[in-house]
PDB file of N, CA and C in Angstrom:
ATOM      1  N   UNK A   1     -21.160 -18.364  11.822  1.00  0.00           N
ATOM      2  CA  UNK A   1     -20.001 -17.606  11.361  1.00  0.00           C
ATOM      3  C   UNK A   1     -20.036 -16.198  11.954  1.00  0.00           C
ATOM      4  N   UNK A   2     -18.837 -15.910  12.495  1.00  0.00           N
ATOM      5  CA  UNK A   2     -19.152 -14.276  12.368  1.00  0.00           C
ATOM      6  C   UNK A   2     -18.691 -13.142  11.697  1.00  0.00           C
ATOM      7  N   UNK A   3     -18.871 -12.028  12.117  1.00  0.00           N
ATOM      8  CA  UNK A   3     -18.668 -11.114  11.536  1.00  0.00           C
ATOM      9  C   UNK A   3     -17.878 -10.949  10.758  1.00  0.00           C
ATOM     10  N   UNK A   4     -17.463 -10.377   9.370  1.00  0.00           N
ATOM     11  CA  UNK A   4     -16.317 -10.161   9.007  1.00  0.00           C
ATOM     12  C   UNK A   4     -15.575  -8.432   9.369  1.00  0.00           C
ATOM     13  N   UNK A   5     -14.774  -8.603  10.390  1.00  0.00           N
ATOM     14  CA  UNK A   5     -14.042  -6.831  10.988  1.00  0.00           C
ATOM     15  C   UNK A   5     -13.966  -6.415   9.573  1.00  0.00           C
ATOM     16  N   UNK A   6     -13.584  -5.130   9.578  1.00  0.00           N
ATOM     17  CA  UNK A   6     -13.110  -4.303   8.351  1.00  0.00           C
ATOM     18  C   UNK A   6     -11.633  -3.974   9.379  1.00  0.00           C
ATOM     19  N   UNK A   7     -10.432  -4.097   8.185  1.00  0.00           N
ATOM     20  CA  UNK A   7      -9.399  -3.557   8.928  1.00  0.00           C
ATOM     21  C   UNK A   7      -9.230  -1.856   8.398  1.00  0.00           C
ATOM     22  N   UNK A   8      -9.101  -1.345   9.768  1.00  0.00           N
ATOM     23  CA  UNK A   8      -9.663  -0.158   9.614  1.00  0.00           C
ATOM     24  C   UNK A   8      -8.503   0.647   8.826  1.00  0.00           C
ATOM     25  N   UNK A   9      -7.051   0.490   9.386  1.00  0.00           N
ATOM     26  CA  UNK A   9      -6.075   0.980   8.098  1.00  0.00           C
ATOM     27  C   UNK A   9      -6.158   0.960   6.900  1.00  0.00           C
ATOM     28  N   UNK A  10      -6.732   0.043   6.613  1.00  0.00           N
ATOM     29  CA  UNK A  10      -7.090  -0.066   4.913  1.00  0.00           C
ATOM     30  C   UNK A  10      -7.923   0.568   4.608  1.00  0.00           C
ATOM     31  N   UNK A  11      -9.135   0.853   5.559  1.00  0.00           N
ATOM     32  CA  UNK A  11     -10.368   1.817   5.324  1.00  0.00           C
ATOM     33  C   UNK A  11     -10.290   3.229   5.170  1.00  0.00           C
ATOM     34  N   UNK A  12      -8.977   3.317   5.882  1.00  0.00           N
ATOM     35  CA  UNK A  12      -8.455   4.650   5.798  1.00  0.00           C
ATOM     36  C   UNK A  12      -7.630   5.058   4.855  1.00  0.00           C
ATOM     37  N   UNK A  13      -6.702   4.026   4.005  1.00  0.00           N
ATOM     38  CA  UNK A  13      -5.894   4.162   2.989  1.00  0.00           C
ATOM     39  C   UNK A  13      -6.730   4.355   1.164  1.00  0.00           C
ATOM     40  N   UNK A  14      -7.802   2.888   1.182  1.00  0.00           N
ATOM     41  CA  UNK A  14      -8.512   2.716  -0.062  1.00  0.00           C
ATOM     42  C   UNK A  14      -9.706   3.376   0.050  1.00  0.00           C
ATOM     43  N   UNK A  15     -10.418   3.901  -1.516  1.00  0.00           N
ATOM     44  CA  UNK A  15     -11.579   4.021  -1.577  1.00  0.00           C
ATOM     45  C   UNK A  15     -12.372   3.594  -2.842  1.00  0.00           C
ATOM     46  N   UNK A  16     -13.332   3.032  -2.685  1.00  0.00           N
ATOM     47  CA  UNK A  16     -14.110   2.229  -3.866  1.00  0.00           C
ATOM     48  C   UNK A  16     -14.673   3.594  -4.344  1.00  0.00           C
ATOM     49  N   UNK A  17     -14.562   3.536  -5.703  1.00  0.00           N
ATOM     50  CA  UNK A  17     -15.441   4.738  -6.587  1.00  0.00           C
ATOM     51  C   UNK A  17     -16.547   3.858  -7.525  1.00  0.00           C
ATOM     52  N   UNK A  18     -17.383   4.563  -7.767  1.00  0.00           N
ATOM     53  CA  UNK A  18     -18.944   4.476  -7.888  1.00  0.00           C
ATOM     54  C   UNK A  18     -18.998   3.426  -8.985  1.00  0.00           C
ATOM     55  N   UNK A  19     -18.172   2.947  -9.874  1.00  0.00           N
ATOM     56  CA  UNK A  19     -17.963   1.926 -10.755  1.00  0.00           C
ATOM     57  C   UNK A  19     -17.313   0.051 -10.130  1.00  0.00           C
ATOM     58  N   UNK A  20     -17.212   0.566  -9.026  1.00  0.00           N
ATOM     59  CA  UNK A  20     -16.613  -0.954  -8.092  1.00  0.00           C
ATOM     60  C   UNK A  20     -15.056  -0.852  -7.649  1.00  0.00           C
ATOM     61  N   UNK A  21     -13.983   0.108  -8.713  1.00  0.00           N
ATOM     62  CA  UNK A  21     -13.263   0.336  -8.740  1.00  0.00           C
ATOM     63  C   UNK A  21     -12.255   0.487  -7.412  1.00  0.00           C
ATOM     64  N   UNK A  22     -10.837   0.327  -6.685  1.00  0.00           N
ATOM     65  CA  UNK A  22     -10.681   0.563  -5.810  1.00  0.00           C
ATOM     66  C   UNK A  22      -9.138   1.716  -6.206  1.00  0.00           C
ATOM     67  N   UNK A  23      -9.279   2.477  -5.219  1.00  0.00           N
ATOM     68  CA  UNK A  23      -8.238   3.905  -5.290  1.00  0.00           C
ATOM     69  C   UNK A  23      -7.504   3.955  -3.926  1.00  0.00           C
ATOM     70  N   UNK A  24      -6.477   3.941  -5.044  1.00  0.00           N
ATOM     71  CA  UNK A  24      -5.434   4.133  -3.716  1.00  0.00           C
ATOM     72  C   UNK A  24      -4.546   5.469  -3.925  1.00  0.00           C
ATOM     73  N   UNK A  25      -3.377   6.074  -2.908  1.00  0.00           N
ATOM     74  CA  UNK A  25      -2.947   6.814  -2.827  1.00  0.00           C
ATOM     75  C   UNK A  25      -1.291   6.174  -3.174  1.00  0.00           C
ATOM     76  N   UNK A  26      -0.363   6.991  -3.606  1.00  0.00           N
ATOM     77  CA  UNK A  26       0.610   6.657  -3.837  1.00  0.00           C
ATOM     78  C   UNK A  26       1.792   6.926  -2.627  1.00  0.00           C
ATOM     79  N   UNK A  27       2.870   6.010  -2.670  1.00  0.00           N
ATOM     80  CA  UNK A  27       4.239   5.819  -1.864  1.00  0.00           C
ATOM     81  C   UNK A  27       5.099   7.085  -1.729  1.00  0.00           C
ATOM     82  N   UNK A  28       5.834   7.002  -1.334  1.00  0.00           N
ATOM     83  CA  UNK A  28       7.200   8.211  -1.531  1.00  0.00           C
ATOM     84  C   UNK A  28       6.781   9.459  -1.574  1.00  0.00           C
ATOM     85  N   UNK A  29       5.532   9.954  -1.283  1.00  0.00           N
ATOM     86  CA  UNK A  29       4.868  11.292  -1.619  1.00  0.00           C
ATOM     87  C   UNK A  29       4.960  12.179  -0.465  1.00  0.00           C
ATOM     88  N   UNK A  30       5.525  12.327   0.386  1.00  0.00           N
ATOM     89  CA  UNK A  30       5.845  12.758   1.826  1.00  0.00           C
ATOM     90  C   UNK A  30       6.655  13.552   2.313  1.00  0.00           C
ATOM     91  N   UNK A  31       7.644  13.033   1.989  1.00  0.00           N
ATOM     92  CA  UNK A  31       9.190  13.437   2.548  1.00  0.00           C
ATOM     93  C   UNK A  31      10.233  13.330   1.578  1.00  0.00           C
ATOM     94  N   UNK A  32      11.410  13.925   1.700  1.00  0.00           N
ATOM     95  CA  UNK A  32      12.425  14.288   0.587  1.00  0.00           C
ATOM     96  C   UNK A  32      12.505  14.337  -0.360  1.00  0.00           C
ATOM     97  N   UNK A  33      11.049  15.274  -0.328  1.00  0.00           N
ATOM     98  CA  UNK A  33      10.378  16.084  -1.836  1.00  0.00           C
ATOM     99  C   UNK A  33      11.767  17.009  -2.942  1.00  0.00           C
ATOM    100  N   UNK A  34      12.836  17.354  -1.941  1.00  0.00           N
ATOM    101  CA  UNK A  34      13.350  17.929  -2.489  1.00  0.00           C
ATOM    102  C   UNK A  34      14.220  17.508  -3.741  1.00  0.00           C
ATOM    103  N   UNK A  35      14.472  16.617  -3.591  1.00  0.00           N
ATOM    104  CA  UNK A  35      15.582  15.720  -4.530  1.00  0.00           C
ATOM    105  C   UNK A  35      14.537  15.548  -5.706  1.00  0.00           C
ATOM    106  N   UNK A  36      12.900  15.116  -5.570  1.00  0.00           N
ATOM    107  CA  UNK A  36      12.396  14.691  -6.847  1.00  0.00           C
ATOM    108  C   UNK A  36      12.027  15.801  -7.737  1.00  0.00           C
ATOM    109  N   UNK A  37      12.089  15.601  -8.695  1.00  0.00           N
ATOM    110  CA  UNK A  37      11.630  16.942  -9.810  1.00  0.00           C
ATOM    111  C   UNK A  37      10.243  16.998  -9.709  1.00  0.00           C
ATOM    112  N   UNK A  38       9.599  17.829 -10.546  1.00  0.00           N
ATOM    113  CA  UNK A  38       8.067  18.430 -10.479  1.00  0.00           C
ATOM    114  C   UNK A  38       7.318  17.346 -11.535  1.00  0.00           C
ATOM    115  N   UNK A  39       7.847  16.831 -12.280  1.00  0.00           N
ATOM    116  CA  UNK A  39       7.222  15.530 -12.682  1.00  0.00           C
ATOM    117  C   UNK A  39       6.952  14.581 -11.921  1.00  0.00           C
ATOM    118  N   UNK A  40       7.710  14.435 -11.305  1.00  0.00           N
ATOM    119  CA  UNK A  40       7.548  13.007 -10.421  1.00  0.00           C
ATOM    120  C   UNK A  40       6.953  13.435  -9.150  1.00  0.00           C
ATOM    121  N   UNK A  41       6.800  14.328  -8.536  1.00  0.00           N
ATOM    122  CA  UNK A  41       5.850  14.977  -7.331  1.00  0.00           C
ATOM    123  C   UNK A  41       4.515  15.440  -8.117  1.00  0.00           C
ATOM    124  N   UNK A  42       4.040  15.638  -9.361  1.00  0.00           N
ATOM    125  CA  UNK A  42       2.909  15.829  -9.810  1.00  0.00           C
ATOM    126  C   UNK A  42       2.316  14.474  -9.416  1.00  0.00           C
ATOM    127  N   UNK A  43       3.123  13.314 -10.247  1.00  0.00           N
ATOM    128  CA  UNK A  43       2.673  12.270 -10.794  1.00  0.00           C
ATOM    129  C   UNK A  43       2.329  11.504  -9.494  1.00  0.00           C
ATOM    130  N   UNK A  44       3.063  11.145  -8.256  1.00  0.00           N
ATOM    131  CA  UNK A  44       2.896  10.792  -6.972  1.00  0.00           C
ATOM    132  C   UNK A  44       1.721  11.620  -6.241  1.00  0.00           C
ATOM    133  N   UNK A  45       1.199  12.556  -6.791  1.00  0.00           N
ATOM    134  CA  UNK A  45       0.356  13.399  -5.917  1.00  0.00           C
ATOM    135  C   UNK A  45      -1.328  12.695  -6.253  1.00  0.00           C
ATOM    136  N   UNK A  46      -1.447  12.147  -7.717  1.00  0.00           N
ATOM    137  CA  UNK A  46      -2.266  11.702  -7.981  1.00  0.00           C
ATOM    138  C   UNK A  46      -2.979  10.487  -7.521  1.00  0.00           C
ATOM    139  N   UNK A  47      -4.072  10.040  -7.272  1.00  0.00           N
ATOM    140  CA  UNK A  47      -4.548   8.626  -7.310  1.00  0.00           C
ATOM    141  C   UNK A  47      -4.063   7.153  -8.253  1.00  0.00           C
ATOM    142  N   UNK A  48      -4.230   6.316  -7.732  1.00  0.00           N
ATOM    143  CA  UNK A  48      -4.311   5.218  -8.749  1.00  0.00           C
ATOM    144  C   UNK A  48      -4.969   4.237  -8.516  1.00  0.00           C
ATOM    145  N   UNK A  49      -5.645   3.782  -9.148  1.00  0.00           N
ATOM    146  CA  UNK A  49      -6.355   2.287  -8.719  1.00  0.00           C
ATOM    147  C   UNK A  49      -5.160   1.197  -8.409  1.00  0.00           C
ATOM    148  N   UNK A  50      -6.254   0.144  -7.746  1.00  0.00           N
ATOM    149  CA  UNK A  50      -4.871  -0.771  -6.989  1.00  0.00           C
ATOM    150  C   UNK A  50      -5.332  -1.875  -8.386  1.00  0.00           C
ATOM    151  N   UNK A  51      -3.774  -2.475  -8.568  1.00  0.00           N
ATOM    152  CA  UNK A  51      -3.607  -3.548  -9.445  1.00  0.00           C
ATOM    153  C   UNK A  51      -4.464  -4.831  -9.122  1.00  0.00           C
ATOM    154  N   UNK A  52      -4.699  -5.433 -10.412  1.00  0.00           N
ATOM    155  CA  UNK A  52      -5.526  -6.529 -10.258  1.00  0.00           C
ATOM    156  C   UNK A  52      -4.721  -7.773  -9.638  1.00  0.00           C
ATOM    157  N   UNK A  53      -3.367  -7.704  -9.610  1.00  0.00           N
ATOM    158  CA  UNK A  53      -2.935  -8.768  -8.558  1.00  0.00           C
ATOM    159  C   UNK A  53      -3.057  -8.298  -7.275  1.00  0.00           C
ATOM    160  N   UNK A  54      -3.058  -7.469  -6.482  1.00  0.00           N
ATOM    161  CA  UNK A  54      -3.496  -7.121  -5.310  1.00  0.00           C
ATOM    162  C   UNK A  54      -5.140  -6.934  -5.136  1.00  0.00           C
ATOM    163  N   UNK A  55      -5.953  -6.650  -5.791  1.00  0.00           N
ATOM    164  CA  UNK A  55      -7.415  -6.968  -5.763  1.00  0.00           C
ATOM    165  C   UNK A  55      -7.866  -7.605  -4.781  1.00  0.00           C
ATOM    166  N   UNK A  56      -7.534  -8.824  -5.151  1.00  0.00           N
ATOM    167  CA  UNK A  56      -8.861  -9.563  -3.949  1.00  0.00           C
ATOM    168  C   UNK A  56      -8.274  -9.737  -2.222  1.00  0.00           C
ATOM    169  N   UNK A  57      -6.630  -9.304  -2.276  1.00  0.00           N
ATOM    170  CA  UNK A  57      -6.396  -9.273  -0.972  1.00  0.00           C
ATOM    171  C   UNK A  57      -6.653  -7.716  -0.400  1.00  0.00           C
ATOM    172  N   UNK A  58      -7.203  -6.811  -1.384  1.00  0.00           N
ATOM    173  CA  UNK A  58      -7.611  -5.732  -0.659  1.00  0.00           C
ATOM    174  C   UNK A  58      -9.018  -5.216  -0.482  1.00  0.00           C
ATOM    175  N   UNK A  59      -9.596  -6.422  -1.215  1.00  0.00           N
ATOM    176  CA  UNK A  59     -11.161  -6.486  -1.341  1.00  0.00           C
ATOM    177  C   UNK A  59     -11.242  -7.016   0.338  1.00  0.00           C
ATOM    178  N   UNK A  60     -10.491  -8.205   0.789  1.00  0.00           N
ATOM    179  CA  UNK A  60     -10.843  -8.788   1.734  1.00  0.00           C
ATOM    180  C   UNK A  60     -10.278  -8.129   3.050  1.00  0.00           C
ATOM    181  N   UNK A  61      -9.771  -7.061   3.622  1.00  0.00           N
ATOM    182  CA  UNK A  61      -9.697  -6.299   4.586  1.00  0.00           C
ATOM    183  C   UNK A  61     -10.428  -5.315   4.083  1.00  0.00           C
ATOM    184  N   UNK A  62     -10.908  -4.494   3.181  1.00  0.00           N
ATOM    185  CA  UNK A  62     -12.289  -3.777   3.575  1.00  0.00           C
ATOM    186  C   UNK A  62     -13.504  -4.485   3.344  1.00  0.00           C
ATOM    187  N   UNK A  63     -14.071  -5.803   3.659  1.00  0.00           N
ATOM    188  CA  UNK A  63     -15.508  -6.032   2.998  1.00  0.00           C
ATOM    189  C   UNK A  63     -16.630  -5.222   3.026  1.00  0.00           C
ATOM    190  N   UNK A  64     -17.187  -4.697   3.706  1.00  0.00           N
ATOM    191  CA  UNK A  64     -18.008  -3.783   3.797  1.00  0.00           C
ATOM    192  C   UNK A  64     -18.436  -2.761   3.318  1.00  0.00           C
ATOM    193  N   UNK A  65     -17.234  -2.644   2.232  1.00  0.00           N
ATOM    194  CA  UNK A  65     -17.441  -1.489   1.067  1.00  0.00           C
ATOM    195  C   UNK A  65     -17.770  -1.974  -0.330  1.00  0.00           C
ATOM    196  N   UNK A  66     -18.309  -2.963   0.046  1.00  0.00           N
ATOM    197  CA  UNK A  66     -18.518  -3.608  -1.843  1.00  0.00           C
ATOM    198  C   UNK A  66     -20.114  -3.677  -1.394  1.00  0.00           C
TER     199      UNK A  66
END
């Protein structure tokens, strides 16, 4: 068998924190800041872990981090 690649976009997007946990960054946080209020640009500025239905397909483009 070989190797399993790490896809490196994802390596660059997620990060596992010290509990197994995986963190992601949020959407829409970029551009045409102006229209959203200061609630919703706080709240987008923050982290979030990725949902447990996406889990194991994002476990499996980074393996190397578990």
């Amino acid at each position: 068998m070989p190797k399993i690649k790490t896809n490196r976009s994802a390596a660059k997007r997620f990060k596992v924190t010290a509990t197994g946990k995986i963190k992601r960054y949020k959407a829409c946080a970029s551009h045409l800041m102006r229209k959203k209020n200061a609630k919703r640009k706080r709240r987008l500025s923050r982290p979030a872990l990725v949902d447990s239905a996406n889990l194991k397909a994002v476990k499996r483009l980074i393996p190397n981090a578990f």
